[in-house]
PDB file of N, CA and C in Angstrom:
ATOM      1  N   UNK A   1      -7.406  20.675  13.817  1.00  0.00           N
ATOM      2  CA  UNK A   1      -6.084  21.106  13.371  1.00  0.00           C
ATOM      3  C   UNK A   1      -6.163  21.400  11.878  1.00  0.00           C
ATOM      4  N   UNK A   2      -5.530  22.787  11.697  1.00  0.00           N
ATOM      5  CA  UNK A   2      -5.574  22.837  10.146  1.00  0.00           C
ATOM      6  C   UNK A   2      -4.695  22.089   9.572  1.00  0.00           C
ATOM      7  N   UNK A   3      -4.822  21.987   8.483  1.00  0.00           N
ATOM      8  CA  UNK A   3      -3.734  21.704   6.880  1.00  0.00           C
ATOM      9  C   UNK A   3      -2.446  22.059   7.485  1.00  0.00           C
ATOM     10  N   UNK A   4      -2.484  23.595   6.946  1.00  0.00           N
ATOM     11  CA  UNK A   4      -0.618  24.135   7.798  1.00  0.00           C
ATOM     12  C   UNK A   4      -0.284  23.650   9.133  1.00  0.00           C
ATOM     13  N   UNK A   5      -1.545  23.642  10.063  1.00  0.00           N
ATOM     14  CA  UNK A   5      -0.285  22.883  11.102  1.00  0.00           C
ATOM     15  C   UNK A   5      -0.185  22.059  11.109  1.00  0.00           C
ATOM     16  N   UNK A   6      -0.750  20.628  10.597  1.00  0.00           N
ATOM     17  CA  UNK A   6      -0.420  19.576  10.495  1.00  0.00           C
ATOM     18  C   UNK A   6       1.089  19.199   9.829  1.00  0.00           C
ATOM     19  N   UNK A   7       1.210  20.597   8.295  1.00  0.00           N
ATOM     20  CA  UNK A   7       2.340  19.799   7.811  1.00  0.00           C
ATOM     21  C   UNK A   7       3.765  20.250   8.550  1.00  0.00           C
ATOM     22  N   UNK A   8       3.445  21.628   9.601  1.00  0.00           N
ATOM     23  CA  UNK A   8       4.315  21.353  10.404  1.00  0.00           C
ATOM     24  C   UNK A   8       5.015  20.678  11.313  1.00  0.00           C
ATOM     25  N   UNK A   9       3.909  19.533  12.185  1.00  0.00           N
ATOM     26  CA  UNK A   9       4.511  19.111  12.727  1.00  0.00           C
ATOM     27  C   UNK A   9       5.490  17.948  12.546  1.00  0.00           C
ATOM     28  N   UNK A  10       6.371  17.405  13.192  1.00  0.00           N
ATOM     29  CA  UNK A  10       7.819  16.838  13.110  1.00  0.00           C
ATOM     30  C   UNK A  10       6.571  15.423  12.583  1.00  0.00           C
ATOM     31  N   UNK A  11       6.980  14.584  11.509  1.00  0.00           N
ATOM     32  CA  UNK A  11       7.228  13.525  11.135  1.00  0.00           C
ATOM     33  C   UNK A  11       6.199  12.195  12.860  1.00  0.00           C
ATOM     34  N   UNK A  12       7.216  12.326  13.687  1.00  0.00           N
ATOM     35  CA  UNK A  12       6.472  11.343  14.628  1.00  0.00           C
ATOM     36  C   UNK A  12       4.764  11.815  14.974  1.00  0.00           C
ATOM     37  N   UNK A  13       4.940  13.272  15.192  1.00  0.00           N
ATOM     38  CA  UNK A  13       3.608  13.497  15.518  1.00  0.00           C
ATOM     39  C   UNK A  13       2.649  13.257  14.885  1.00  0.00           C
ATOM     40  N   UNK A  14       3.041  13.460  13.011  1.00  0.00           N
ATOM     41  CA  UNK A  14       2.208  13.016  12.357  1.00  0.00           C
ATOM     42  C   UNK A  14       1.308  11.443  12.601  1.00  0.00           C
ATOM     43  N   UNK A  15       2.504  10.866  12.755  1.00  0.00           N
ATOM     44  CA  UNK A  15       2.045   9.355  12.812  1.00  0.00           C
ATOM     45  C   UNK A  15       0.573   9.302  13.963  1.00  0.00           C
ATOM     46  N   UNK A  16       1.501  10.310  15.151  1.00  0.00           N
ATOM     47  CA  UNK A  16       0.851   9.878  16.346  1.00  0.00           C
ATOM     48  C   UNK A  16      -0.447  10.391  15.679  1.00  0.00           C
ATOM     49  N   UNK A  17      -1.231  11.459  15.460  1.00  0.00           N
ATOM     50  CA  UNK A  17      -2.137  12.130  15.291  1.00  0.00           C
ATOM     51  C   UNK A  17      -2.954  10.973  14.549  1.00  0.00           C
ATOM     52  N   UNK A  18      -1.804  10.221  13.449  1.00  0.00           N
ATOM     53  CA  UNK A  18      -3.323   9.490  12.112  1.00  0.00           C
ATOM     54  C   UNK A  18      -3.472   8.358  12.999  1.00  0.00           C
ATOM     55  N   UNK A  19      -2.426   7.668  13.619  1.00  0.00           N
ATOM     56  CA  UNK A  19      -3.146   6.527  14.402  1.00  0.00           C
ATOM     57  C   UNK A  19      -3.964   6.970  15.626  1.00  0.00           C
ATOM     58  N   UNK A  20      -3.879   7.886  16.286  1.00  0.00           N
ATOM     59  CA  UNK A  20      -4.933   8.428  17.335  1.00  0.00           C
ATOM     60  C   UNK A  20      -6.453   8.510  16.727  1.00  0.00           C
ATOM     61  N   UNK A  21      -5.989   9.216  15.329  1.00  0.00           N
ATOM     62  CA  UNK A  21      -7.578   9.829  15.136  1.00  0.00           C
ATOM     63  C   UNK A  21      -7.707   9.543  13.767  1.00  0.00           C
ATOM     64  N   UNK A  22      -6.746   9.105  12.725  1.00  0.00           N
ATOM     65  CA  UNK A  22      -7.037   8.832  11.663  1.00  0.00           C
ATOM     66  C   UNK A  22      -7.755   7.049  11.642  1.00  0.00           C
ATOM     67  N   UNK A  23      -8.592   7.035  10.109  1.00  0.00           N
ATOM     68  CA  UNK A  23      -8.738   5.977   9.920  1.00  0.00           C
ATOM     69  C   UNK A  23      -7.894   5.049   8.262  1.00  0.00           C
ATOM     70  N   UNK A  24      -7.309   4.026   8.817  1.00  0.00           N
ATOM     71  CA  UNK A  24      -6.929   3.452   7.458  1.00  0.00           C
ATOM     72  C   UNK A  24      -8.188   3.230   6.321  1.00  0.00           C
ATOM     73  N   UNK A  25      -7.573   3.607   5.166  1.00  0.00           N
ATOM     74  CA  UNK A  25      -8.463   3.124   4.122  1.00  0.00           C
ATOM     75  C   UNK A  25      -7.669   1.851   3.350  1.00  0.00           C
ATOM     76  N   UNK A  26      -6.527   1.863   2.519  1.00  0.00           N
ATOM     77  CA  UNK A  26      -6.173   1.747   1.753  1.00  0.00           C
ATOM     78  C   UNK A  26      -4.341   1.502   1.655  1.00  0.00           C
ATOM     79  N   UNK A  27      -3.815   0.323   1.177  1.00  0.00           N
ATOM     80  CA  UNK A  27      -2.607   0.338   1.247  1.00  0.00           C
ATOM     81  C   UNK A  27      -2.255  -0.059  -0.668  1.00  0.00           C
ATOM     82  N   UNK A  28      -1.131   0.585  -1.225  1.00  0.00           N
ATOM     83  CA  UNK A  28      -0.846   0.417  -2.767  1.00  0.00           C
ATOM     84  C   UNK A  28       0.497   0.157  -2.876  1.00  0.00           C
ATOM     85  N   UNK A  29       1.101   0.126  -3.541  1.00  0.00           N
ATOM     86  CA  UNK A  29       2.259  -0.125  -4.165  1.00  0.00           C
ATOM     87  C   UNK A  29       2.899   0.741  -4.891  1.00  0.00           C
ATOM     88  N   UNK A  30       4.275   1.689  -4.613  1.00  0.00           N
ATOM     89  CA  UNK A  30       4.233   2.866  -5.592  1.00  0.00           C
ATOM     90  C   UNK A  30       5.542   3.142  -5.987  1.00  0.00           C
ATOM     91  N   UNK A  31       6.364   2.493  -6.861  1.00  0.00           N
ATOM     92  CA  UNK A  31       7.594   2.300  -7.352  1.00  0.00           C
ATOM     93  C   UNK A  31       8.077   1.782  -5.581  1.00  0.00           C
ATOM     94  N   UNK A  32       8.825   2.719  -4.954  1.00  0.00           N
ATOM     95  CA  UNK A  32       9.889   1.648  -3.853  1.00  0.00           C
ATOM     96  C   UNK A  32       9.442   2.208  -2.648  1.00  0.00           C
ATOM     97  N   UNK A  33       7.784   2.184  -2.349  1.00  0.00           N
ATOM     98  CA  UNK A  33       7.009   2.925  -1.610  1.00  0.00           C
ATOM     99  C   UNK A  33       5.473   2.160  -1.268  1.00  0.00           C
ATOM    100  N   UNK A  34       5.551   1.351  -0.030  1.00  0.00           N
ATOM    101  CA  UNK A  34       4.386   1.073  -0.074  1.00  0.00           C
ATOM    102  C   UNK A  34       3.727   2.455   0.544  1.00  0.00           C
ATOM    103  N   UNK A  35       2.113   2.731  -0.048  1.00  0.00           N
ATOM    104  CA  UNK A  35       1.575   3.637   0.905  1.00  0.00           C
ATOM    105  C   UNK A  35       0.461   3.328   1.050  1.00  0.00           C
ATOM    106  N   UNK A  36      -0.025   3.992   2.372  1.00  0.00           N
ATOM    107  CA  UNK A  36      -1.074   4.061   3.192  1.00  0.00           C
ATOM    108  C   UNK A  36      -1.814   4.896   3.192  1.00  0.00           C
ATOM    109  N   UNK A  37      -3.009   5.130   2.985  1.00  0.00           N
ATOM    110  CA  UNK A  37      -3.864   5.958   2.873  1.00  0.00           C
ATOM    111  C   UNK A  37      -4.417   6.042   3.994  1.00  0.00           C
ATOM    112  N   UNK A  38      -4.998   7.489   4.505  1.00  0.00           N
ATOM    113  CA  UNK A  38      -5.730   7.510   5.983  1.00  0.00           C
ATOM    114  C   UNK A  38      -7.121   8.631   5.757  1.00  0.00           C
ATOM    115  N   UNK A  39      -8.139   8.675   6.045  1.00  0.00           N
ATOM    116  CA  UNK A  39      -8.927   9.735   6.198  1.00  0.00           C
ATOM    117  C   UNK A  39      -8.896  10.071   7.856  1.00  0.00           C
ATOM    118  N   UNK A  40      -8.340  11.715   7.590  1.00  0.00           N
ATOM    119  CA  UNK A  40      -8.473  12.177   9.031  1.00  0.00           C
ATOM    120  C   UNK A  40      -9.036  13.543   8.796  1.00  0.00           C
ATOM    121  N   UNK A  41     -10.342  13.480   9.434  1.00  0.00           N
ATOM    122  CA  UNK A  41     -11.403  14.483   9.349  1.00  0.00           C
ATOM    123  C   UNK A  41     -11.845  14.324   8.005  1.00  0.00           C
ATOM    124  N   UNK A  42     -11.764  15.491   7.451  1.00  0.00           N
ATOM    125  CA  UNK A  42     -12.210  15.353   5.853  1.00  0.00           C
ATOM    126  C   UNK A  42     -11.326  15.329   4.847  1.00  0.00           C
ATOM    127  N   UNK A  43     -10.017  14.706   5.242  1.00  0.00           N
ATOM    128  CA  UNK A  43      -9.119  15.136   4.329  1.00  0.00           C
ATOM    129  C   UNK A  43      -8.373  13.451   4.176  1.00  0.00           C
ATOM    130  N   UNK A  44      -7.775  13.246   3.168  1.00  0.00           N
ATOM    131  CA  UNK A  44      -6.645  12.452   2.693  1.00  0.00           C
ATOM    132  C   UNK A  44      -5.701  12.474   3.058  1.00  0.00           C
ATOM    133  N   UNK A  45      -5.060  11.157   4.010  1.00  0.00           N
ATOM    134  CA  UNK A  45      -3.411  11.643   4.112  1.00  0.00           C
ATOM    135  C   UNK A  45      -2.216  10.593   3.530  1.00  0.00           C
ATOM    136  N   UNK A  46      -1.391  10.892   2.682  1.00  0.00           N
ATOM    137  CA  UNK A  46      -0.507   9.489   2.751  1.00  0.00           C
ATOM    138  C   UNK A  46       0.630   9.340   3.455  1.00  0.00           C
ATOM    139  N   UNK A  47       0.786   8.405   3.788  1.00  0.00           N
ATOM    140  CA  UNK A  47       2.148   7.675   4.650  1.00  0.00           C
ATOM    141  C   UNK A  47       3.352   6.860   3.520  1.00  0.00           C
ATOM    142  N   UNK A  48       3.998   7.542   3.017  1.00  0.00           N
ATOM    143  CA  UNK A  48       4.978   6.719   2.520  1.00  0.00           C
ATOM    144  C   UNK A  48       6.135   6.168   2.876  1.00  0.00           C
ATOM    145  N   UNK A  49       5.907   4.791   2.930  1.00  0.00           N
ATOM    146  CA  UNK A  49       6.602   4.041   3.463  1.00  0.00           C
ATOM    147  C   UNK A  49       7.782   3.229   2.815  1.00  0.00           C
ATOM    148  N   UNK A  50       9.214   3.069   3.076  1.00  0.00           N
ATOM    149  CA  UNK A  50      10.718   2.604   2.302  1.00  0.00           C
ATOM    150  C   UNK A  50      11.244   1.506   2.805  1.00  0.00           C
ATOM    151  N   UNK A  51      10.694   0.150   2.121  1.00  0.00           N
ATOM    152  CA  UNK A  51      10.912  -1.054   2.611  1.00  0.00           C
ATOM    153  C   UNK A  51      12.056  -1.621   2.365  1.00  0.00           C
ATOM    154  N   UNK A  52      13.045  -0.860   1.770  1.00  0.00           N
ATOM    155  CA  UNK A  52      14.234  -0.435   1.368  1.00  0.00           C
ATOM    156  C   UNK A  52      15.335  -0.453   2.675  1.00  0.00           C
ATOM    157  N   UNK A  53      14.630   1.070   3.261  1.00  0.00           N
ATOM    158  CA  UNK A  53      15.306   1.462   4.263  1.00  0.00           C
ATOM    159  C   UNK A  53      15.172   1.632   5.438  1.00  0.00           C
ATOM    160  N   UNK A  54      13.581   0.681   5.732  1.00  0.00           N
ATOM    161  CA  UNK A  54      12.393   0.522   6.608  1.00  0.00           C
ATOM    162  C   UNK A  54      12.857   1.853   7.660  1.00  0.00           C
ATOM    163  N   UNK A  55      11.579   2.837   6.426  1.00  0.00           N
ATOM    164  CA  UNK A  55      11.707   4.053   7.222  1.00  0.00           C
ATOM    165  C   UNK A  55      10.407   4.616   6.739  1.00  0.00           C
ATOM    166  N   UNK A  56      10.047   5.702   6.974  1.00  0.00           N
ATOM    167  CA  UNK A  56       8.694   6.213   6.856  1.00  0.00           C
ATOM    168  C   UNK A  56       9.600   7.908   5.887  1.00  0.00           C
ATOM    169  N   UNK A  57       9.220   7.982   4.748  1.00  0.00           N
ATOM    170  CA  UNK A  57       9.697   9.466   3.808  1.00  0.00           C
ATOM    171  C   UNK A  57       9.302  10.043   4.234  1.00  0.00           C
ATOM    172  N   UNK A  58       8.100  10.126   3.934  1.00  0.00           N
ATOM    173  CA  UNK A  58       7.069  11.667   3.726  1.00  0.00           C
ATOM    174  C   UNK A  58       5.471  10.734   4.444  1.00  0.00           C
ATOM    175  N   UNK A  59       5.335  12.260   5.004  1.00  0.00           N
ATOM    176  CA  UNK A  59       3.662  11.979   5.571  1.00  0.00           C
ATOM    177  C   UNK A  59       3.471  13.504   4.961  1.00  0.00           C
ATOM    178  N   UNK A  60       1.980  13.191   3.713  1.00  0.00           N
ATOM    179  CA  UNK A  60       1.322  14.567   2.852  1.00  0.00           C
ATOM    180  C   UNK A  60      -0.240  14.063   2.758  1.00  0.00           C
ATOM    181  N   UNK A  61      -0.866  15.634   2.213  1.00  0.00           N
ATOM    182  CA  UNK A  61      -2.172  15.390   2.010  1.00  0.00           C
ATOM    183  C   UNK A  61      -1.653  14.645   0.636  1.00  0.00           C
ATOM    184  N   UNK A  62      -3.058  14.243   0.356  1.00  0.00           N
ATOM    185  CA  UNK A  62      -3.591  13.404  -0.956  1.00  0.00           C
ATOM    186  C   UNK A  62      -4.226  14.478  -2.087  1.00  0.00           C
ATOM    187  N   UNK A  63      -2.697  14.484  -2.964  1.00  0.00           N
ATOM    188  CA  UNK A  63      -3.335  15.383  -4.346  1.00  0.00           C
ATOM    189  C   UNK A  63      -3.949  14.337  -5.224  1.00  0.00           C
ATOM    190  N   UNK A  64      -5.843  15.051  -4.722  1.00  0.00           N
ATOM    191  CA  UNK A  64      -6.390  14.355  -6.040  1.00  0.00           C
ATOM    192  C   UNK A  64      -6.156  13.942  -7.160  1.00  0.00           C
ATOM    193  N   UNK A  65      -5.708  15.153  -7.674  1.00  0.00           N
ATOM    194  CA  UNK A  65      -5.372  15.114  -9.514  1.00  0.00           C
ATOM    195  C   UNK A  65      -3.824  14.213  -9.669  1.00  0.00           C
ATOM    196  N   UNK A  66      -3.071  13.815  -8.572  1.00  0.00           N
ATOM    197  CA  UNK A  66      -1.751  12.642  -9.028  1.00  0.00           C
ATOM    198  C   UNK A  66      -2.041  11.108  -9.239  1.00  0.00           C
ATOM    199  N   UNK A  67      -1.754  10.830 -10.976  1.00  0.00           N
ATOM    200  CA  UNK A  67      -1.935   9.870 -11.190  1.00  0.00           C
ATOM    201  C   UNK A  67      -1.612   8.707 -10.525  1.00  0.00           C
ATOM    202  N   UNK A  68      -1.613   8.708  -8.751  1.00  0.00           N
ATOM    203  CA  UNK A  68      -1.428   7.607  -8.142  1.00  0.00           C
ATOM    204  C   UNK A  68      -3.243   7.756  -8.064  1.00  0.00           C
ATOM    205  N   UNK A  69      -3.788   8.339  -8.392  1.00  0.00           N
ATOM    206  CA  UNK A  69      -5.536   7.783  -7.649  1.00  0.00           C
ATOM    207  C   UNK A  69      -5.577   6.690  -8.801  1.00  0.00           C
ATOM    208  N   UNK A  70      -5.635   6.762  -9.644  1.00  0.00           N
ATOM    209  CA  UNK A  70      -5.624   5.301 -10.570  1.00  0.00           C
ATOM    210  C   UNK A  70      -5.357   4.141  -9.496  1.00  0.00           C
ATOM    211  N   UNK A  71      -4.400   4.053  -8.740  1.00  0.00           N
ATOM    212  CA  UNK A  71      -3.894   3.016  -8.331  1.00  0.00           C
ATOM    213  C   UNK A  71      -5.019   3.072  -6.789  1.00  0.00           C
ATOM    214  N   UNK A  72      -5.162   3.533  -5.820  1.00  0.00           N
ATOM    215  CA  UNK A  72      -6.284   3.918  -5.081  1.00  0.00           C
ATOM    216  C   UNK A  72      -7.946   3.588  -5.612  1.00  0.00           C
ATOM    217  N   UNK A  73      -7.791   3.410  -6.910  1.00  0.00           N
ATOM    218  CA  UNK A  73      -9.844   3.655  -7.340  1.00  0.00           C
ATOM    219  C   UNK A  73      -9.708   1.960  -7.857  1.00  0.00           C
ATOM    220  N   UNK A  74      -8.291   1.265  -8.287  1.00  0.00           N
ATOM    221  CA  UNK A  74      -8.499   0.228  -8.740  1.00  0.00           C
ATOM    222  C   UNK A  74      -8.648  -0.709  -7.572  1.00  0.00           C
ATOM    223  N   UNK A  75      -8.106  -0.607  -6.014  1.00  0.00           N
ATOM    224  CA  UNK A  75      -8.308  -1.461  -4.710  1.00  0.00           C
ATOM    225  C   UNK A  75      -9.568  -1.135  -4.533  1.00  0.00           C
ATOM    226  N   UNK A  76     -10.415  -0.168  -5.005  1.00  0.00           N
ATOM    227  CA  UNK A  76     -12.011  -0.028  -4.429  1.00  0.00           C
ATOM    228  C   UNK A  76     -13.381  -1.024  -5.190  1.00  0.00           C
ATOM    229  N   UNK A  77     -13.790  -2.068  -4.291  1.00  0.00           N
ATOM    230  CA  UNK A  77     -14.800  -2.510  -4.858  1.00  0.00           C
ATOM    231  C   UNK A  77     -16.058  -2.412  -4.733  1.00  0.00           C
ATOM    232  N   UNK A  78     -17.103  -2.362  -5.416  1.00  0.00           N
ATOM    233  CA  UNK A  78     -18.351  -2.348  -4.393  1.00  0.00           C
ATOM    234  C   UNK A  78     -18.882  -3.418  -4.956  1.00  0.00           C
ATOM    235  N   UNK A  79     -19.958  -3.892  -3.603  1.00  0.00           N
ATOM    236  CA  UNK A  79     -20.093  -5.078  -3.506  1.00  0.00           C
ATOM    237  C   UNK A  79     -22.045  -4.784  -3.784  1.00  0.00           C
ATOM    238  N   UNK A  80     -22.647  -5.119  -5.055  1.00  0.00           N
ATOM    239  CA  UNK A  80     -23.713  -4.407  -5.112  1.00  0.00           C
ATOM    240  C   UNK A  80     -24.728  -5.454  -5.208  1.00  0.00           C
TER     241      UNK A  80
END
């Protein structure tokens, strides 16, 4: 599935698709947003989540260059 159709489809499908075939990496903290990070295929996806209004916002790819990867590179450890 490409990029464009993914961001077409409705919100649930998304979900269905990253838990079918995505894998979790990563969960952060992001003002009133926990999110979830997923690799599905070769790409980045986030799940933002409103513990607020326990609801799910937005499901998007992962823009490299947004100063949330700071917050993403600081949960990564390696264990050498």
């Amino acid at each position: 599935m490409s990029r464009e159709d993914f961001k077409k489809l409705p919100i649930s499908k998304k979900i269905q698709k990253l838990y079918m075939e995505g894998t979790f990496v990563v969960a952060i903290r992001y003002y009133s947003h926990k999110v979830n990070l997923y690799l599905l295929g070769d790409d980045y996806v986030e799940v933002f989540y409103n513990h607020k209004h326990d609801r799910i916002d937005k499901i998007e790819y992962l823009n490299r260059q947004h100063t949330r990867m700071k917050f993403y590179l600081d949960q990564i450890s390696f264990d050498l």
